[in-house]
Protein backbone atom coordinates (compact mmCIF):
# COMPACT_ATOMS: atom_id res chain seq x y z
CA UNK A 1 -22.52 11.20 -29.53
CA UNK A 2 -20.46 9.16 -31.86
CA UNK A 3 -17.92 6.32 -30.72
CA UNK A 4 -14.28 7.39 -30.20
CA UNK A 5 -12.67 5.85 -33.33
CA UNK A 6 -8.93 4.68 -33.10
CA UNK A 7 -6.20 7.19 -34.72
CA UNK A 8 -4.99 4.76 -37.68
CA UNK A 9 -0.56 5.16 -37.89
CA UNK A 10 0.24 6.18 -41.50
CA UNK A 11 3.95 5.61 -40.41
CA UNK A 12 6.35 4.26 -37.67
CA UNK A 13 8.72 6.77 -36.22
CA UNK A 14 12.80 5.82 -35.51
CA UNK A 15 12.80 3.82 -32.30
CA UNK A 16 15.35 4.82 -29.63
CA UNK A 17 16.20 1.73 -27.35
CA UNK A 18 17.04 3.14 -23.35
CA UNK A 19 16.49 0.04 -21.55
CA UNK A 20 13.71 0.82 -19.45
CA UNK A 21 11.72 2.37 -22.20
CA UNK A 22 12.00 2.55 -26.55
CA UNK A 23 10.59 5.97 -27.60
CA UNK A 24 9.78 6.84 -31.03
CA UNK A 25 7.14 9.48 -32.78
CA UNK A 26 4.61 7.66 -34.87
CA UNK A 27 2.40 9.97 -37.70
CA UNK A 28 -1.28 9.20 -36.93
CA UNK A 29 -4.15 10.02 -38.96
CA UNK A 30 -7.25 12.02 -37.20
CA UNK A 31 -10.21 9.86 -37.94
CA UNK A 32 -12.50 13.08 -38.19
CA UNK A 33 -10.31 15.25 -40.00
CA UNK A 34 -7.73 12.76 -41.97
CA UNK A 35 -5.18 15.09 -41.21
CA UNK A 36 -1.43 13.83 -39.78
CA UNK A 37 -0.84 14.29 -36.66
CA UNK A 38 2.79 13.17 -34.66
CA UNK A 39 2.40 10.89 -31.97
CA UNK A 40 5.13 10.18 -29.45
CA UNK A 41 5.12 6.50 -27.44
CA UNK A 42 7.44 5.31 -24.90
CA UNK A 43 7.58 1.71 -25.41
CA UNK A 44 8.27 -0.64 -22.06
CA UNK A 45 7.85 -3.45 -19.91
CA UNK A 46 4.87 -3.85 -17.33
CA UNK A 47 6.32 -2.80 -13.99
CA UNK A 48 5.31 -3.73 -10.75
CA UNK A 49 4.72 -2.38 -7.22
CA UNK A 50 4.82 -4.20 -3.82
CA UNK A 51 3.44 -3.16 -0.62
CA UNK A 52 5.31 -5.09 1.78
CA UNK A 53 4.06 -5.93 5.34
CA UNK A 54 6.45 -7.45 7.83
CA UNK A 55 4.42 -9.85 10.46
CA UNK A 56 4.44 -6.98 12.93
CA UNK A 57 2.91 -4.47 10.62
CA UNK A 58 5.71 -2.44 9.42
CA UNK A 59 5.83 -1.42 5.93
CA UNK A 60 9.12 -2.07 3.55
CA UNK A 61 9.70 1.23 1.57
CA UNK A 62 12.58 2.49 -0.13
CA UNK A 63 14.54 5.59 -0.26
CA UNK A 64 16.30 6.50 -3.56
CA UNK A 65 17.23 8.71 -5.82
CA UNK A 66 15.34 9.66 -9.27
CA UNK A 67 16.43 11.76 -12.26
CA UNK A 68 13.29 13.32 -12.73
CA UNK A 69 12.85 15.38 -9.69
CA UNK A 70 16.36 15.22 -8.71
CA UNK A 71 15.60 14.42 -5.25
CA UNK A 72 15.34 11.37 -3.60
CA UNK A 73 11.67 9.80 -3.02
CA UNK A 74 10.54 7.77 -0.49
CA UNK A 75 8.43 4.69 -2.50
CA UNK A 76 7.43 0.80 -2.46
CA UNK A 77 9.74 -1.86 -3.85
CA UNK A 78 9.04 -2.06 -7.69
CA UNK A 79 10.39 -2.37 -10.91
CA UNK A 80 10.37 -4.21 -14.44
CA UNK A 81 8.71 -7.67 -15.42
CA UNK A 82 10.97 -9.30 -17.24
CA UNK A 83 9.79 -10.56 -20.91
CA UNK A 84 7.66 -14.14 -19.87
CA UNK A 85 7.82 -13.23 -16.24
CA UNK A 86 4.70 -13.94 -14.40
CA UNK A 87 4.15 -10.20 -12.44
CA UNK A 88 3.29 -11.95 -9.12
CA UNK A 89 6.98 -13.59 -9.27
CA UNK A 90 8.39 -10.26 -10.72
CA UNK A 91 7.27 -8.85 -7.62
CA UNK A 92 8.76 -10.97 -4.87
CA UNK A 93 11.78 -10.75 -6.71
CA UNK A 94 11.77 -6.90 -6.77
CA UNK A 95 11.20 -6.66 -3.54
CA UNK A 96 13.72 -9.05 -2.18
CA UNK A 97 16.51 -7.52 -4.69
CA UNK A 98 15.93 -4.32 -3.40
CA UNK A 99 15.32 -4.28 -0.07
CA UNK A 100 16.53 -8.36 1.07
CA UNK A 101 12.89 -9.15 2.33
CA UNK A 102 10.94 -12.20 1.38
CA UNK A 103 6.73 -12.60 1.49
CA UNK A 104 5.12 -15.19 3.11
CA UNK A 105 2.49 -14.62 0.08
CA UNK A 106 1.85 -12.24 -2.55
CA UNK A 107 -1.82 -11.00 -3.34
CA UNK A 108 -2.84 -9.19 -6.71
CA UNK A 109 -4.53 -6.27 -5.72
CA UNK A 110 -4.83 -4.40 -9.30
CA UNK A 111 -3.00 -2.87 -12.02
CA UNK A 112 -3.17 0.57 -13.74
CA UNK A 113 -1.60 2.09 -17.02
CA UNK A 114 0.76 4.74 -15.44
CA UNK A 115 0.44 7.03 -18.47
CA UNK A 116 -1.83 6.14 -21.53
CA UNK A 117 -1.34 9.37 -23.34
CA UNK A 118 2.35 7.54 -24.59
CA UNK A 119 2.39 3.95 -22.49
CA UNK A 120 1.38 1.00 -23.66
CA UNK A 121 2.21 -0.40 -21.03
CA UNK A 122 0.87 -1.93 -17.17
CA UNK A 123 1.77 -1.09 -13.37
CA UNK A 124 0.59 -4.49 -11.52
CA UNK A 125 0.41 -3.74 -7.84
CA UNK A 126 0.63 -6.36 -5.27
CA UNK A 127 0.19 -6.74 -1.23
CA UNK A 128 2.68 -8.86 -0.16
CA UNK A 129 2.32 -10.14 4.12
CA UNK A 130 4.37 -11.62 6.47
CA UNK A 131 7.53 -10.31 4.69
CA UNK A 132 10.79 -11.29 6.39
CA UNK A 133 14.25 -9.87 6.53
CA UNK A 134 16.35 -12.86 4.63
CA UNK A 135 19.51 -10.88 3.93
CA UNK A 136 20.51 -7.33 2.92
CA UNK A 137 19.49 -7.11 -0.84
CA UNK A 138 21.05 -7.26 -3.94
CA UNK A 139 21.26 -4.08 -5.87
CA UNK A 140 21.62 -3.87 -9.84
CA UNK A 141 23.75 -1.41 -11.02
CA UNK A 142 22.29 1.62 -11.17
CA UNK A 143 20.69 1.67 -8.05
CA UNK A 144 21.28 2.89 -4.20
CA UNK A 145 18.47 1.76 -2.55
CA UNK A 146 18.05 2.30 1.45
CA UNK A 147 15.47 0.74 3.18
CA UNK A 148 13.15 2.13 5.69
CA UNK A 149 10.69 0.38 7.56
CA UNK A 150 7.32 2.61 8.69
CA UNK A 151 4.28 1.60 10.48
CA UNK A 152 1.49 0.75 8.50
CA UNK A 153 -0.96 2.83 10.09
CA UNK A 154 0.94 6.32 8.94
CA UNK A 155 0.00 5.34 5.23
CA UNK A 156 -2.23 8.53 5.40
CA UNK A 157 0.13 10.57 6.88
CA UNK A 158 2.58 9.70 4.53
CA UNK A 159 0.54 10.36 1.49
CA UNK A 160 -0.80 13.82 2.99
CA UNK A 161 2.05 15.30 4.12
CA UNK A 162 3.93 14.15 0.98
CA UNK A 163 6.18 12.00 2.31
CA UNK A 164 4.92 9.73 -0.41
CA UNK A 165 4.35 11.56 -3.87
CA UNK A 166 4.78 8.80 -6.59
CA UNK A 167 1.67 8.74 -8.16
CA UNK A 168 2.40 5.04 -8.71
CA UNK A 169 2.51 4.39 -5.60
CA UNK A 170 -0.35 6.15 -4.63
CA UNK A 171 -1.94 4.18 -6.88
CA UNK A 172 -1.22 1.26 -5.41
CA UNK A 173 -2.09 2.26 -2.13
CA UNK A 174 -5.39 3.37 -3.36
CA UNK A 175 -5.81 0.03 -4.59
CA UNK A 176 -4.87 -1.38 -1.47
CA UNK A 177 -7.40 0.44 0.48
CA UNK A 178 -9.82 -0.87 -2.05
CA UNK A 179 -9.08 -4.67 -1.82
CA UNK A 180 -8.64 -4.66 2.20
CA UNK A 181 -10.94 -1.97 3.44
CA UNK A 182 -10.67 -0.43 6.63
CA UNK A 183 -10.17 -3.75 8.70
CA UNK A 184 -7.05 -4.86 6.35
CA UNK A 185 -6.02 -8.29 5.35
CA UNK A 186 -4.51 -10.88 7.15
């Protein structure tokens, strides 16, 4: 079996600047075949996702709305790492914007690329304990955030019954089961 070769770009496509993402359609050559082939890519930020633990073992998640599904979805604080930002500190930032809690500490438990058919880009996810209430959030524009605190041990539940169904999220839950096992961390 031969080595996947990379698709060379004979040209760049128009880029269209949203904020959270720049999309454009590049033309890409086929390394076997030579022939052009259009390519879209959403351009963006890394993003990050927190799974927040307050000292008596409730988890921070938020309820909001998203465009996509055009429901409401029940996630973990998250968002965009802004250009130079360190994801760890992008992290406990999200998470106290959004929901007014602050971590005791922040561990790194992974990353993933949420979609590498058109991103470029990284979803960091982090574990962050002993998370305390500090005030009741600050919202950017744009967003209606409530907050719901759950017990940590219906993490299944949530996932199976699809409570949960970010697949983000799941991610970083996965991820989280990886780094702390069964026992968890402490």
């Amino acid at each position: 079996m031969s080595p996947i070769k990379p698709w060379p770009r004979l040209r760049r496509g128009l880029e269209h600047d949203y904020r959270i993402f720049k999309v454009r359609q590049d033309v890409v050559a086929d390394p076997r075949t030579g022939h052009e082939c259009p390519r879209v890519v959403l351009e963006g930020p890394d993003w990050v996702n927190v799974i927040a633990v307050t000292k008596d073992d409730q988890l921070v998640l938020v309820r909001q709305y998203r465009f996509g599904t055009e429901a409401a979805t029940l996630e973990v604080p998250g968002g965009m790492v802004d250009p130079g930002e360190d994801p760890a500190t992008a992290a406990a930032r999200e998470l106290e914007e959004e929901t007014g809690y602050v971590p005791g500490r922040v561990v790194r438990l992974g990353q993933v690329h949420p979609n590498p058919a058109i991103q470029g880009n990284l979803c960091h996810s982090y574990l962050a304990l002993d998370c305390v209430k500090m005030h009741e959030g600050k919202q950017e524009a744009g967003e209606d955030i409530t907050v719901e605190l759950h017990p940590r041990s219906t993490v299944p539940q949530l996932l199976r019954s699809g409570a949960i169904t970010h697949s983000l999220v799941v991610a970083a839950f996965f991820l989280e089961h990886l780094h702390t096992g069964a026992g968890g961390t402490r």
